[in-house]
Protein backbone atom coordinates (compact mmCIF):
# COMPACT_ATOMS: atom_id res chain seq x y z
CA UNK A 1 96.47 121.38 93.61
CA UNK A 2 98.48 118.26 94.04
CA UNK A 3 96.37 116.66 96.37
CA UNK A 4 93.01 117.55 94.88
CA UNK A 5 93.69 117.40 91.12
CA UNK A 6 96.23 114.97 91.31
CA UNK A 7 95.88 112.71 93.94
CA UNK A 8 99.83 112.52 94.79
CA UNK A 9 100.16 110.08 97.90
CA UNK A 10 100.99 111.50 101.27
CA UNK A 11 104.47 110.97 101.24
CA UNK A 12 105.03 112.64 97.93
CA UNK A 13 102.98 115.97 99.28
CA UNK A 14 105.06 116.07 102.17
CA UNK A 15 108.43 115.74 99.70
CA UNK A 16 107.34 118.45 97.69
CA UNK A 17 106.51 120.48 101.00
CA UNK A 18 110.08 119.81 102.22
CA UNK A 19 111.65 121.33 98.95
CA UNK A 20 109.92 123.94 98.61
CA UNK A 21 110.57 124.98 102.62
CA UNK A 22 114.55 124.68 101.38
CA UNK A 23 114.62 126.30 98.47
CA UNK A 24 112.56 129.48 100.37
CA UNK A 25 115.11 129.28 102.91
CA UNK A 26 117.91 129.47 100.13
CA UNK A 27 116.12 132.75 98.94
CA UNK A 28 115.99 134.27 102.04
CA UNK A 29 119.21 133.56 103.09
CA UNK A 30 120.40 135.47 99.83
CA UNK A 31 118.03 138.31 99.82
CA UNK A 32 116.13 136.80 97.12
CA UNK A 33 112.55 137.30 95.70
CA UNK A 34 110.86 134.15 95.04
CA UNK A 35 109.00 136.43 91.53
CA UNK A 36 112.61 137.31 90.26
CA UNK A 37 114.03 133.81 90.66
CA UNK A 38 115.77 133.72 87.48
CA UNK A 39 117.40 130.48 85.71
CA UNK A 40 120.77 131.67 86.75
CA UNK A 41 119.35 131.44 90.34
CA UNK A 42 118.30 127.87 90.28
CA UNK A 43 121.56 127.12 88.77
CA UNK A 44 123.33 128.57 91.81
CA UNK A 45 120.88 126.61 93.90
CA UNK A 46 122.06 123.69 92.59
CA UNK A 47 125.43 124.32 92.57
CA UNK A 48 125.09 125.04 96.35
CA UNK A 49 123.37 121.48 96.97
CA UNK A 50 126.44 119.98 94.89
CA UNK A 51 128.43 121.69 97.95
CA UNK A 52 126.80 120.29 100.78
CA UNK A 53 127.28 116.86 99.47
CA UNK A 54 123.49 116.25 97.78
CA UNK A 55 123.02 113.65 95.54
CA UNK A 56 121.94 113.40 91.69
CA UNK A 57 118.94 111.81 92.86
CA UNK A 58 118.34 114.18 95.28
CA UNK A 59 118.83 117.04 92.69
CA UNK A 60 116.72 115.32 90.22
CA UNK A 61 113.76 115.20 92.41
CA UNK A 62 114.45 118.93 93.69
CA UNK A 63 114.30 119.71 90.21
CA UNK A 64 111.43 118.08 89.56
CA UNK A 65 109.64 119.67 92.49
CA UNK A 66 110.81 123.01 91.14
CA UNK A 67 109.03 122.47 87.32
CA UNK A 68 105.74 121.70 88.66
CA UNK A 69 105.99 124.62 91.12
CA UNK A 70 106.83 127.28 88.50
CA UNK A 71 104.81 125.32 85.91
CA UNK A 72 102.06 125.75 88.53
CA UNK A 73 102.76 129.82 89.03
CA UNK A 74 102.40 129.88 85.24
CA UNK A 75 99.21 128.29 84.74
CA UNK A 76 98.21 130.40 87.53
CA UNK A 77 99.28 133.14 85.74
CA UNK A 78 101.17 134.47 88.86
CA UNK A 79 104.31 134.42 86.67
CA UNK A 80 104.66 134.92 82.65
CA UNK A 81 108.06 132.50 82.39
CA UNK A 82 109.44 129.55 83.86
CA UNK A 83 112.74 129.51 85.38
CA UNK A 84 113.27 126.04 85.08
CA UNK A 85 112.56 125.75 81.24
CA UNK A 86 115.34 123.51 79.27
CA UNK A 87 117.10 122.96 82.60
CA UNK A 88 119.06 119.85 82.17
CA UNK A 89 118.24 117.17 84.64
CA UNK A 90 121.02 115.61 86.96
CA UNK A 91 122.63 112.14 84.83
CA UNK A 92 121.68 109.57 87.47
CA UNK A 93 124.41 106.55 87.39
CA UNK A 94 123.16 103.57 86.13
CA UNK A 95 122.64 100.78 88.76
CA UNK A 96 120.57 98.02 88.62
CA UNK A 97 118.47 97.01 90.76
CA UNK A 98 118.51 94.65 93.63
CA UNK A 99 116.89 91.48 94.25
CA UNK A 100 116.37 88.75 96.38
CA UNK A 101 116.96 84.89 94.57
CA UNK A 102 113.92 82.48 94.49
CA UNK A 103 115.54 80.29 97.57
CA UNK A 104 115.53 83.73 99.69
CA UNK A 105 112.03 84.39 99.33
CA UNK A 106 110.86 81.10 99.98
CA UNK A 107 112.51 81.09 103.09
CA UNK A 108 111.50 84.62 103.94
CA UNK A 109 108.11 83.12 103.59
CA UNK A 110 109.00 80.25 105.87
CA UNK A 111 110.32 82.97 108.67
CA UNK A 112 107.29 85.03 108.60
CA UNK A 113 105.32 82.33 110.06
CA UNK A 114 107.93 82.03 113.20
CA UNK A 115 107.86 85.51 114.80
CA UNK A 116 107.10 84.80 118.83
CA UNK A 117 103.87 87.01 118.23
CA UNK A 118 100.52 85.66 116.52
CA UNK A 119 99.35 88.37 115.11
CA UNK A 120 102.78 89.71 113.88
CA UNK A 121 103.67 86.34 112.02
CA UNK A 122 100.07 86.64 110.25
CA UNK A 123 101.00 90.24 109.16
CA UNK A 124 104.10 89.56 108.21
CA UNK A 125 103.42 86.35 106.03
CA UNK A 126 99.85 88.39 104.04
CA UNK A 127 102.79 91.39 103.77
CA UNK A 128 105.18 89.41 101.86
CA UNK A 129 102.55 87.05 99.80
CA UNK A 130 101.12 90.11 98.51
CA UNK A 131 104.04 92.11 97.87
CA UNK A 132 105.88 89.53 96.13
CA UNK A 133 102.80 87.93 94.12
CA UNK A 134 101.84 91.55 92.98
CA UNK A 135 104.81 94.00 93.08
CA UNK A 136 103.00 96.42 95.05
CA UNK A 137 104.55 99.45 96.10
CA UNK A 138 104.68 99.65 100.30
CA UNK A 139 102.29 102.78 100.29
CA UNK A 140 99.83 100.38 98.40
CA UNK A 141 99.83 98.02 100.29
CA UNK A 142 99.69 99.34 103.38
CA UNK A 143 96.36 101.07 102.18
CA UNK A 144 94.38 97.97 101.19
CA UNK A 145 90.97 97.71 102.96
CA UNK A 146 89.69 94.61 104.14
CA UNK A 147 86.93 94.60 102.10
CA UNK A 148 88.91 94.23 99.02
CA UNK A 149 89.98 90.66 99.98
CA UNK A 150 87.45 88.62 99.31
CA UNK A 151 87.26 84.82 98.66
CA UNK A 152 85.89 84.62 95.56
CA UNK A 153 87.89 87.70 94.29
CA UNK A 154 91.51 87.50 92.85
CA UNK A 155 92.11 91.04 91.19
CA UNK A 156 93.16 93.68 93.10
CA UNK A 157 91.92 97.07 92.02
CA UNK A 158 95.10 99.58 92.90
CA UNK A 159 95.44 102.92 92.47
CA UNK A 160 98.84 103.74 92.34
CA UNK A 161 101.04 106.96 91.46
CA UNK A 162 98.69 109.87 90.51
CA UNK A 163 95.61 107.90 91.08
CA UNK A 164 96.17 105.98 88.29
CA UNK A 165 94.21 102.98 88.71
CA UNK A 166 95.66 99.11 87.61
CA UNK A 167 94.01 95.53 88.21
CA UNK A 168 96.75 93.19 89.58
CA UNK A 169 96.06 89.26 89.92
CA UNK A 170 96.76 88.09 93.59
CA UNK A 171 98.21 84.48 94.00
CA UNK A 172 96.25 81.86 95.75
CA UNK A 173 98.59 81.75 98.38
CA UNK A 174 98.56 85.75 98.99
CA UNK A 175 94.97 84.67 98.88
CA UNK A 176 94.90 82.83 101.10
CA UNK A 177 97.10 84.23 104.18
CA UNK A 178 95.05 87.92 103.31
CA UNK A 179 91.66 86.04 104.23
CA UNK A 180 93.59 84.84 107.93
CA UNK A 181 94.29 87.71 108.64
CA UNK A 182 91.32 89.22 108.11
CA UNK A 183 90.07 86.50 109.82
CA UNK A 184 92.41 87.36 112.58
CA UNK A 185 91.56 90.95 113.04
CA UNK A 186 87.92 90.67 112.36
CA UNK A 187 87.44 92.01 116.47
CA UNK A 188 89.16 95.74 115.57
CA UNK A 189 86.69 96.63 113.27
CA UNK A 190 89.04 98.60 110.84
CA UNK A 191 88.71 99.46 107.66
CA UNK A 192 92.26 98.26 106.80
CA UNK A 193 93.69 94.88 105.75
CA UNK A 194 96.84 95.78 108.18
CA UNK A 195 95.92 97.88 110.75
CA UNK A 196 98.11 100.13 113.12
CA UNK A 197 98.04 100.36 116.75
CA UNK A 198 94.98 102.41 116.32
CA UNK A 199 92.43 100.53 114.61
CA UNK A 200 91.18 103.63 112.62
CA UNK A 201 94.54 104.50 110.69
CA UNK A 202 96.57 101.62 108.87
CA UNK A 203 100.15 100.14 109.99
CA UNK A 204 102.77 102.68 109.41
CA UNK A 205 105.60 102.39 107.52
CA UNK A 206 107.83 102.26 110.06
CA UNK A 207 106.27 99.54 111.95
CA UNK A 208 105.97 97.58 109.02
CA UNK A 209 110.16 97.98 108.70
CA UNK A 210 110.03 96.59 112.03
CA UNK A 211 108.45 93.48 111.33
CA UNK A 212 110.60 92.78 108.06
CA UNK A 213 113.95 92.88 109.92
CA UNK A 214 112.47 90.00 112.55
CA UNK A 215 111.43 88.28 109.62
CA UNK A 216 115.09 88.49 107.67
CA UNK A 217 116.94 87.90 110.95
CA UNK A 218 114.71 84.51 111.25
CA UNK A 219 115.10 83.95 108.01
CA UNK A 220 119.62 84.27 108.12
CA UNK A 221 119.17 87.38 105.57
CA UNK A 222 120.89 90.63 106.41
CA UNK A 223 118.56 93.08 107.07
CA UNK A 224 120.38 95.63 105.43
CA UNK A 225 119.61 93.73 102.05
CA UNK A 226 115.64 93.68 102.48
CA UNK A 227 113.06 96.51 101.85
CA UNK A 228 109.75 96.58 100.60
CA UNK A 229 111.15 97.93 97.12
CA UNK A 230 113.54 94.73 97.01
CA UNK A 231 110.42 92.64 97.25
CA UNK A 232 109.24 94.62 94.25
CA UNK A 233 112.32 94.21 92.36
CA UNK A 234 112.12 90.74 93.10
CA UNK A 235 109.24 90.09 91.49
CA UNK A 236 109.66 91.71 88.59
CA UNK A 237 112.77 90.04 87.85
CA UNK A 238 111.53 86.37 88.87
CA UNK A 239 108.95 86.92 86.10
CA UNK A 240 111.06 88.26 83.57
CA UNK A 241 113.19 85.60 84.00
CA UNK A 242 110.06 82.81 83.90
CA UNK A 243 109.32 84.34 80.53
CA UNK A 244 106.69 87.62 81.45
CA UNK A 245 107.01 90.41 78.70
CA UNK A 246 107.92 93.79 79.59
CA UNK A 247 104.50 95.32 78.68
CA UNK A 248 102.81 93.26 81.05
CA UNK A 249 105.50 94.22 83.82
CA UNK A 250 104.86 97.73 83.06
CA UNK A 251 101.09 97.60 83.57
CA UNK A 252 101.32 95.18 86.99
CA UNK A 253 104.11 97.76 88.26
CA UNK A 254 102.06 100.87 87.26
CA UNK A 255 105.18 102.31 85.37
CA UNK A 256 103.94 105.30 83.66
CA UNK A 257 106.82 104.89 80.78
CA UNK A 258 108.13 101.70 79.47
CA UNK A 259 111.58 103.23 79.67
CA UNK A 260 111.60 102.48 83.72
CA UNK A 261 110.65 99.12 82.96
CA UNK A 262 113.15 98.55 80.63
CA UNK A 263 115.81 98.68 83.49
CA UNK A 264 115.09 94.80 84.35
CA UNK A 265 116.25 93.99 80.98
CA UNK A 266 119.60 94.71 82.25
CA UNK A 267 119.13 91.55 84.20
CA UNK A 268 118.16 89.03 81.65
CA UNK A 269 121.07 89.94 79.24
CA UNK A 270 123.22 89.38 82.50
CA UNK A 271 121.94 85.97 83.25
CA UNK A 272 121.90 85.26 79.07
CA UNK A 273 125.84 86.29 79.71
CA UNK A 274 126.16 84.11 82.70
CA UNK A 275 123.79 80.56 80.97
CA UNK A 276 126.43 81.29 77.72
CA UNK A 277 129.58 81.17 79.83
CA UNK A 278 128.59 78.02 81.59
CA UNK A 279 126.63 76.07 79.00
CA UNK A 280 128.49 76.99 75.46
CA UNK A 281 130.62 74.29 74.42
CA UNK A 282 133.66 76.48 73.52
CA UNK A 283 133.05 78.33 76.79
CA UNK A 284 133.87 74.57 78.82
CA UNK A 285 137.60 73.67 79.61
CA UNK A 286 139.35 71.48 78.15
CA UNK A 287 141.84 68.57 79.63
């Protein structure tokens, strides 16, 4: 049902696939029939994660697993009542997110074009044009096919998080080092923009991670501070801060609430604090 009616990406079947496997094993383990799984049960379930050290994050998307599974049984009318119903979700402490400054990514861009291996430094500087000039998720990108990039064609048609589809402007420059490597690859015949060791099937994540620690080292950034999702966060909050509003943010990050948009807002009123501070005239010392 999740695949075929609502298109969830490959890593989020194979989440939901791991919870469920733990949460049967829970109800083995304690003699438990999955039909008499009662509220009280879940609660204990959770209680027992809280014990081996799990996170709130980590509960919250167990929990969330959990709803659409009984919501599922429901609709399915394999079970009359949902266990899960007014279960309150995990508080999740409130962090903001983190970014990369302006000078960072420039030079991140400079790097990618000094890896030892051609075809690496092409992938690596189309990766990081794109994802920073669109926000793209990794899984997203990863996915484009070449025959999306086109000269003459500067909208990227994504579909995102439940198949929901967005149209996201690509820079010139993103442009641009897309259409080399294209270029580049043109001789493997796949289907993909970035293509994995096999030809047929598109770079994985993993060797993608592998490429953007070269490019940090090259570039003096810690690796530790780099992912594809800091990329994203980068770019949202390097437009907020040139002025973009937040309902354009939500549509080129494919947010499906405003409310996870609003968390870059956090960021503005701290630089407003920090521009106050250092430009108020009360706020300047005095001789």
């Amino acid at each position: 049902m999740l695949v075929a009616e609502r298109g969830v990406t490959t890593n989020t079947y194979q989440a939901y696939q791991t919870d469920l496997k733990e949460f049967v094993v829970y109800l083995q383990h304690n003699q438990i029939d999955l039909a008499k799984v009662s509220k009280e049960t879940i609660q204990h379930y959770f209680e027992f994660l809280g014990q081996k050290g799990k996170t709130a994050r980590t509960a919250l998307r167990k929990l969330s697993c959990l709803r659409q599974f009984f919501g599922f049984l429901v609709q399915e009318n394999i079970r009359s009542d949902d266990p899960t119903y007014l279960m309150q979700s995990p508080r999740l402490p409130q962090t903001l997110p983190k970014y990369l400054s302006e000078k960072e990514v420039a030079d991140l861009l400079d790097a990618s074009e000094l890896l030892g291996d051609l075809r690496r430094s092409f992938v690596a500087k189309a990766a990081l044009e794109i994802l920073y000039s669109s926000g793209l998720r990794i899984s997203e990108l990863l996915s484009l096919r070449r025959d999306q990039i086109q000269r003459d064609i500067k909208i990227l048609r994504i579909y995102g998080k439940g198949r929901r589809e967005r149209l996201i402007p690509i820079s010139e420059s993103a442009l641009k080092s897309a259409l080399n490597l294209k270029k580049y690859n043109s001789n493997l015949k796949s289907l993909f923009l970035f293509p994995g060791r096999n030809p047929q099937k598109h770079l994985t994540r993993q060797g993608f991670d592998k490429i953007l620690h070269e490019v940090a080292l090259k570039a003096n950034i810690d690796p530790d501070r780099l992912s594809p999702h800091v990329l994203r966060h980068s770019f949202a909050s390097h437009l907020l801060a040139h002025g973009a509003d937040l309902r354009s943010l939500q549509m080129m990050l494919g947010h499906a609430d405003i409310s996870t948009t609003q968390i870059y807002t956090h960021l503005q009123t701290e630089q407003l604090h920090k521009t106050v501070q250092s430009f108020h005239p009360l706020n300047k010392k005095t001789n």
